[in-house]
Protein backbone atom coordinates (compact mmCIF):
# COMPACT_ATOMS: atom_id res chain seq x y z
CA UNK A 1 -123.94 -22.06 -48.76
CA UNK A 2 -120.55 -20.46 -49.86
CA UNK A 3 -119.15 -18.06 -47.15
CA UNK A 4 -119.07 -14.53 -49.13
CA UNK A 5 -122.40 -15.20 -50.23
CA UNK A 6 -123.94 -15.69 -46.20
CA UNK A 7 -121.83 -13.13 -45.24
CA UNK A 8 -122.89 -10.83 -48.06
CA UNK A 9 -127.33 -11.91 -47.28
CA UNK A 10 -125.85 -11.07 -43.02
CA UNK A 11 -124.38 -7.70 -43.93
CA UNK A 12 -127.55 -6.23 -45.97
CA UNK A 13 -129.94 -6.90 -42.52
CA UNK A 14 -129.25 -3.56 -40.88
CA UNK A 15 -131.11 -5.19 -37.91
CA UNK A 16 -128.47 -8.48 -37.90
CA UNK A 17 -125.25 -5.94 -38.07
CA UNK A 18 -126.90 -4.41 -34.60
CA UNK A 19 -127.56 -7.55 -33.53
CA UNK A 20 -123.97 -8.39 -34.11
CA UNK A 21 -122.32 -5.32 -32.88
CA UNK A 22 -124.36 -5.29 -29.32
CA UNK A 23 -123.03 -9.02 -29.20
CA UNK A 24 -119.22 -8.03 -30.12
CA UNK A 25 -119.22 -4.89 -27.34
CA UNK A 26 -120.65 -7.44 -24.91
CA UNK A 27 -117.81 -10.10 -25.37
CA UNK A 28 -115.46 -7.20 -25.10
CA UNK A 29 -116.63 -5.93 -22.40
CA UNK A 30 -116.66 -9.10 -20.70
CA UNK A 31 -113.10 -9.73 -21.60
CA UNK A 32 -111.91 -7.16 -20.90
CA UNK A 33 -113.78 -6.29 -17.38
CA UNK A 34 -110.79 -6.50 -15.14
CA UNK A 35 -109.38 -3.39 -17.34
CA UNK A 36 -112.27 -1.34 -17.60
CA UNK A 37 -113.44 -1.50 -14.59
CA UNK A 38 -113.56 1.37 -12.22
CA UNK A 39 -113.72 -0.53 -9.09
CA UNK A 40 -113.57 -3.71 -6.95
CA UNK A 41 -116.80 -5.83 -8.14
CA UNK A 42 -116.86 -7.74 -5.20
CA UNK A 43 -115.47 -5.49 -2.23
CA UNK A 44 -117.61 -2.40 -0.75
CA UNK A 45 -117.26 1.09 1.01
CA UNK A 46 -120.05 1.33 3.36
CA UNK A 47 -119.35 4.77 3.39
CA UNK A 48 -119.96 4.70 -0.05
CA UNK A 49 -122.95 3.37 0.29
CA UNK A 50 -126.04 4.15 -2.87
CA UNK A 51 -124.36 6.85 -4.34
CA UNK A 52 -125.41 8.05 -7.27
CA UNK A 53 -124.26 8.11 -11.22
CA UNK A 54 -121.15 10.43 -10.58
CA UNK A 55 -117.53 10.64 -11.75
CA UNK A 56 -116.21 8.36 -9.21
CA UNK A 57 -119.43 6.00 -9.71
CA UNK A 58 -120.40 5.96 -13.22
CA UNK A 59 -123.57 4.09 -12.48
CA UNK A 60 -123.70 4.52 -9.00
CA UNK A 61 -122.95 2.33 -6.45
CA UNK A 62 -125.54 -0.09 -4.54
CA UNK A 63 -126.50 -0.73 -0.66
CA UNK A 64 -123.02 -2.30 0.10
CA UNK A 65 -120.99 0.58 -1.49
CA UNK A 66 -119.90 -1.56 -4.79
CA UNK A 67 -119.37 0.11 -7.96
CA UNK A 68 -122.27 -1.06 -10.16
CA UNK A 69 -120.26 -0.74 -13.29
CA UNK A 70 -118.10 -2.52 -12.39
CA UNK A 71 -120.35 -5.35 -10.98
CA UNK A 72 -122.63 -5.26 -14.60
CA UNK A 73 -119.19 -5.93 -16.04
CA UNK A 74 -117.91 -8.74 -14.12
CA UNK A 75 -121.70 -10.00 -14.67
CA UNK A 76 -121.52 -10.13 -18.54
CA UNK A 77 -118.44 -12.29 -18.13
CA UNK A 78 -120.99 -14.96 -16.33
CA UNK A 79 -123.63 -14.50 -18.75
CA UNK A 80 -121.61 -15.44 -21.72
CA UNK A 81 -120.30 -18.39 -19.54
CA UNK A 82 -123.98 -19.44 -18.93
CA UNK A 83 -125.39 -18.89 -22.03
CA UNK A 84 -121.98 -20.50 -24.12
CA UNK A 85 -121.62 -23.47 -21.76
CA UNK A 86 -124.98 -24.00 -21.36
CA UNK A 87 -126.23 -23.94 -24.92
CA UNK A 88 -123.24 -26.22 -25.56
CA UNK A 89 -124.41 -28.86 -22.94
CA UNK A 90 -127.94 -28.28 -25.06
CA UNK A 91 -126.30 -28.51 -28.36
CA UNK A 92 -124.55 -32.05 -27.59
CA UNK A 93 -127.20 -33.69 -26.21
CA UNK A 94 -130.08 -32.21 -28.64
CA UNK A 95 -128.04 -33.23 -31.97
CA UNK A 96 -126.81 -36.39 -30.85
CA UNK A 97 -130.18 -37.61 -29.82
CA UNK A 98 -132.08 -35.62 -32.50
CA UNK A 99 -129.49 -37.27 -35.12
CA UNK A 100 -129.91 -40.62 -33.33
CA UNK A 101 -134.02 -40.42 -33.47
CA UNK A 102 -134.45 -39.08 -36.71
CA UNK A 103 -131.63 -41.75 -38.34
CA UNK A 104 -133.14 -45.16 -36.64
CA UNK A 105 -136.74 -44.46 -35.96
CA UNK A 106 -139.38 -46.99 -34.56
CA UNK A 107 -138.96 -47.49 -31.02
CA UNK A 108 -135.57 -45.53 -30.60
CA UNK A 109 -137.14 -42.27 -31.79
CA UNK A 110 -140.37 -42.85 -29.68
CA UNK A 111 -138.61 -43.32 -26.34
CA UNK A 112 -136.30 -40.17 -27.40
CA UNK A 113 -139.10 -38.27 -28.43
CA UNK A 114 -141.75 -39.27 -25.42
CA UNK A 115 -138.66 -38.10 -23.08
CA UNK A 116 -138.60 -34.80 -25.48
CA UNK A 117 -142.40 -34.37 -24.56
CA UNK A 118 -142.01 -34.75 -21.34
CA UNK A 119 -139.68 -32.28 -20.88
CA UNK A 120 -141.54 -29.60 -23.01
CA UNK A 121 -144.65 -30.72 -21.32
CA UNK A 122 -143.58 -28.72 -18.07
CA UNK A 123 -142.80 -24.86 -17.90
CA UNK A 124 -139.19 -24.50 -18.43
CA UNK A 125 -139.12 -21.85 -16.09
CA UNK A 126 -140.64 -23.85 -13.33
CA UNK A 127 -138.24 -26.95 -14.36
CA UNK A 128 -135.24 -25.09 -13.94
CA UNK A 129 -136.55 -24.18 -10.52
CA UNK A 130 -137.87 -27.16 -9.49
CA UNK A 131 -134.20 -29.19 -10.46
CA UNK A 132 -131.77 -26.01 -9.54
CA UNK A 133 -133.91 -26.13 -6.02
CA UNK A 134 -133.03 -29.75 -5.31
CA UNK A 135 -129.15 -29.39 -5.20
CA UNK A 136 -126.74 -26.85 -3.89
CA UNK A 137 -126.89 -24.00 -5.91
CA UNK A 138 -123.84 -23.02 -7.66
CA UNK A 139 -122.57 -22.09 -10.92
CA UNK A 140 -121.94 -25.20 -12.30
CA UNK A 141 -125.54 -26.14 -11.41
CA UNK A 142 -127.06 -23.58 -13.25
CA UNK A 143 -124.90 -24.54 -16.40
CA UNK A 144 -125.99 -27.96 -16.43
CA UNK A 145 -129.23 -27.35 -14.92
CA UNK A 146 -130.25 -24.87 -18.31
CA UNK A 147 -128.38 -27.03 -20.62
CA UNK A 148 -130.70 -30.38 -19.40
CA UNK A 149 -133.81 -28.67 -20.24
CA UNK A 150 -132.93 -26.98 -22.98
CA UNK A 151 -132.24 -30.09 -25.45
CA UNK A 152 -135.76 -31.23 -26.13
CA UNK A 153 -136.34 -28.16 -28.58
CA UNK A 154 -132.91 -28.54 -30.36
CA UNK A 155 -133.21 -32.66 -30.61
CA UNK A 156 -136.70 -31.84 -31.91
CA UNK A 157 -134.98 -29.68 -34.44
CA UNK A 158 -132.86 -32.02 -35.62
CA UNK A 159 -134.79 -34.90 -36.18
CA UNK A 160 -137.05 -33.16 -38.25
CA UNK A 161 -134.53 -31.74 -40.77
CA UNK A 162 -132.88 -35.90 -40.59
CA UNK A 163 -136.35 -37.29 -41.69
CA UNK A 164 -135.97 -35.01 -44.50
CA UNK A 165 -132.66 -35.68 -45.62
CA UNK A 166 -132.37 -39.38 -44.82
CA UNK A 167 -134.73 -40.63 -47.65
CA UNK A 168 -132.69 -38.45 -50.57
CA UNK A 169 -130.87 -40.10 -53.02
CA UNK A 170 -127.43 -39.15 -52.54
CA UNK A 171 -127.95 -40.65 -48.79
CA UNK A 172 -129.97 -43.32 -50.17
CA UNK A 173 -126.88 -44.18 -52.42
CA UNK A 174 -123.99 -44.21 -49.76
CA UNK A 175 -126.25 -46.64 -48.15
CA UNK A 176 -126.50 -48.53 -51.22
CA UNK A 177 -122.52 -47.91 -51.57
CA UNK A 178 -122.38 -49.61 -48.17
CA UNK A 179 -121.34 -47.17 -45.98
CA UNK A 180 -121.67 -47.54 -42.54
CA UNK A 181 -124.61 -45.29 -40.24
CA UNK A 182 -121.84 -43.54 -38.51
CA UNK A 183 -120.42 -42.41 -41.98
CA UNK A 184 -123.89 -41.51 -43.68
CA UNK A 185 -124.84 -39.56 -39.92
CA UNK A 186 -121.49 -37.45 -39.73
CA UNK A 187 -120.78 -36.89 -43.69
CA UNK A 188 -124.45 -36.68 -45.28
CA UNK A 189 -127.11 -35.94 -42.55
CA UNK A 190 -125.09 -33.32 -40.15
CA UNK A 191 -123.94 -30.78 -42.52
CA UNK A 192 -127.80 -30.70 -43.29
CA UNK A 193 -129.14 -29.98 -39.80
CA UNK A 194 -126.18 -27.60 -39.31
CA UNK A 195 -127.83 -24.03 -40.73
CA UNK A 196 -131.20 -24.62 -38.46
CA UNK A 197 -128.97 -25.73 -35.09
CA UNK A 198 -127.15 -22.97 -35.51
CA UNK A 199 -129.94 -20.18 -35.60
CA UNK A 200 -131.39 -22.15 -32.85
CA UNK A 201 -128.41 -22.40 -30.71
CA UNK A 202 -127.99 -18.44 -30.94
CA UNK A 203 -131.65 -17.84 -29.72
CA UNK A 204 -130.91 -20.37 -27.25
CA UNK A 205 -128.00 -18.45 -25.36
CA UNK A 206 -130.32 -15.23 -25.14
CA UNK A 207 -132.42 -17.47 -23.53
CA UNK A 208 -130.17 -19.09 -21.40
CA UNK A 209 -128.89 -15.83 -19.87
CA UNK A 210 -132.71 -14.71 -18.95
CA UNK A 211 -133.12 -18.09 -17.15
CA UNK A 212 -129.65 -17.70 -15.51
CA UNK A 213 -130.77 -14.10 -14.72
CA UNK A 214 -134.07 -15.46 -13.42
CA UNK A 215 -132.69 -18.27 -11.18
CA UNK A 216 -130.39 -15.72 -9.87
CA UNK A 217 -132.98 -13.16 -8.74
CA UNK A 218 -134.61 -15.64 -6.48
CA UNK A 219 -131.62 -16.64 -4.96
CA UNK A 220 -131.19 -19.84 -7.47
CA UNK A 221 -128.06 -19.23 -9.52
CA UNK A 222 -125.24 -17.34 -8.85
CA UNK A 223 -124.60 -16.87 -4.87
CA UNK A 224 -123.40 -13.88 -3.71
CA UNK A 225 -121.20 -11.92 -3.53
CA UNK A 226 -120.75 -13.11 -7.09
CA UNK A 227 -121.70 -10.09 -9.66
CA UNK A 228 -125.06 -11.33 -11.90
CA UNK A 229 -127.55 -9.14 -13.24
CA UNK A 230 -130.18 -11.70 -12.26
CA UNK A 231 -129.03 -10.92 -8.42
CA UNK A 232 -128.75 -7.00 -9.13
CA UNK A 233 -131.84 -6.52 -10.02
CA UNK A 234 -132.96 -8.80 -7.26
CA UNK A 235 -130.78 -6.58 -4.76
CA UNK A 236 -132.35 -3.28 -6.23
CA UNK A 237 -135.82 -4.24 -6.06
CA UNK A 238 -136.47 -2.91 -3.04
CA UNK A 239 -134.23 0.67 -3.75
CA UNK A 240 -135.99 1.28 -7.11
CA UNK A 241 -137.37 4.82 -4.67
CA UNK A 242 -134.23 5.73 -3.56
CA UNK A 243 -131.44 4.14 -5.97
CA UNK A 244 -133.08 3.32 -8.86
CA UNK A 245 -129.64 2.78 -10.94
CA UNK A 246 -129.15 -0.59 -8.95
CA UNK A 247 -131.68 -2.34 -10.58
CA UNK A 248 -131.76 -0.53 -13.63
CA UNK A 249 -128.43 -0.95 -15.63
CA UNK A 250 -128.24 -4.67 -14.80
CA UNK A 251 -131.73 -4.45 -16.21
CA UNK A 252 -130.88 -2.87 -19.57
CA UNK A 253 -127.96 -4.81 -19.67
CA UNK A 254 -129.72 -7.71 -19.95
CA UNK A 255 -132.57 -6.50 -22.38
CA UNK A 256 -130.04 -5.37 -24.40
CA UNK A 257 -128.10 -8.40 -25.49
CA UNK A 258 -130.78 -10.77 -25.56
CA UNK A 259 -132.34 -8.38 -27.75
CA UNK A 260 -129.06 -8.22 -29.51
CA UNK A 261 -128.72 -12.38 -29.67
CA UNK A 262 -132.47 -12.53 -31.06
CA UNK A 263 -132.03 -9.65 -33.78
CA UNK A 264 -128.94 -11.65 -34.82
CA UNK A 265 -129.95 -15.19 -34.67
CA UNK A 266 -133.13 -13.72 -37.06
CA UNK A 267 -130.03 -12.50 -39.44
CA UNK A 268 -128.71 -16.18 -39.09
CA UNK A 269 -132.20 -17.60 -40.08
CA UNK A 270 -132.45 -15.44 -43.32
CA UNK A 271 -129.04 -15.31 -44.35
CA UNK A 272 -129.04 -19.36 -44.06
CA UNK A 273 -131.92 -20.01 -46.08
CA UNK A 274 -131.26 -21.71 -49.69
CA UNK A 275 -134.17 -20.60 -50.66
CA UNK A 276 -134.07 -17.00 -49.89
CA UNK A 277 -137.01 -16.61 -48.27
CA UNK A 278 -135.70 -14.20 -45.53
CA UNK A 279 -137.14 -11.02 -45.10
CA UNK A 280 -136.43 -8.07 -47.40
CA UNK A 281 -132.68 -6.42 -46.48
């Protein structure tokens, strides 16, 4: 699809351009974190211990006397790292095997795609758990840890739209040309599974920060006194009486851009589709 034209289909979905915009404050937020914010993420005042939304604590500050601002800014840096990193680990792994399945067939794509069902076969919350809990958690664990189980979908993905494309006649005809696989995979059969990987891999990062968030909160992900929402909310459980804004804008903060990553990869899907199917703009 020419680039005016997708941009044109993306800019008529009013709910894509939020999407979009609650993505693009997000990653400049996160970039620029150690500017904006008010105070040390890490570092507390005891004597400034749960105070509330004020001047000097915009959104308060939680049982250790850290600014929460400053600590839901600091944590959108590591959810874009988790949910970039980790969708990336996805994305390799899913295309090359999804590409490798759907190309060959017989036996290759039924080991690949047994392996596939066993990984969808178990709760991917529960996976994530049950592999994050048999190592030393740490950051890098939970990137490769989200990125393992999330390639089943995306290889699935991608071997559909190859089984599709690999019996047209342009491919049939560099075959017949006698070009070699690598050739017809990388020049005829990717840019095909490209518009579908990419609306996937978008969904997938919202859903990679909710796992990262959800490994965090039981202690999982991200150790402290790192700043994640997953472990604010976790932290302000047990305040939501007294300090209710320690739990609560890590909370929104994450409802908010996975909301905005799903809006947007829905804009992707429609604005994508050849044969303009998407909903009305």
């Amino acid at each position: 699809m020419p680039a005016p034209l997708f941009w044109t289909r993306l800019a008529r979905d009013p709910w894509a351009r939020f999407g979009l915009g609650v993505v693009g404050v997000l990653a400049v937020l996160a970039l620029l974190a150690p500017a904006l914010a008010p105070g040390d993420p890490v570092r507390g005042d005891l004597a400034a211990s749960l105070r509330p939304p004020s001047h000097a604590f915009p959104f308060g500050s939680d049982a250790q006397g850290r600014d929460v601002l400053s600590r839901v800014l600091y944590g959108a840096r590591l959810s874009l790292a988790v949910g970039l990193i980790s969708q990336s680990i996805a994305l390799l792994l899913g295309l090359t095997l999804g590409l490798i399945a759907g190309f060959y067939g017989r036996w290759i794509d039924g080991v690949i795609m047994r392996v596939a069902d066993v990984t969808l076969a178990f709760p991917s919350l529960l996976l994530l758990i049950a592999i994050a809990a048999a190592v030393k958690p740490s950051l890098p664990v939970v990137f490769v840890v989200i990125g393992i189980v999330g390639w089943a979908g995306m290889a699935r993905i991608v071997r559909g739209q190859v089984l599709l494309a690999r019996g047209l006649e342009y491919v049939q005809a560099a075959r017949a040309l006698g070009a070699s696989d690598t050739r017809i995979i990388t020049r005829h059969l990717l840019p095909n599974v490209i518009a579908p990987v990419i609306v996937a891999a978008t969904l997938g990062v919202g859903g990679a920060i909710m796992a990262e968030a959800a490994l965090s909160f039981i202690g999982l992900g991200a150790q402290p006194p790192t700043p994640s929402w997953g472990a604010m909310v976790a932290e302000g459980r047990d305040l939501l009486r007294v300090a209710p804004w320690v739990s609560i804008a890590p909370g929104v903060a994450i409802g908010l851009v996975v909301l905005g990553l799903n809006l947007l990869g829905d804009g992707l899907r429609d604005a994508l589709d050849v044969h303009g199917l998407g909903r009305p703009a």
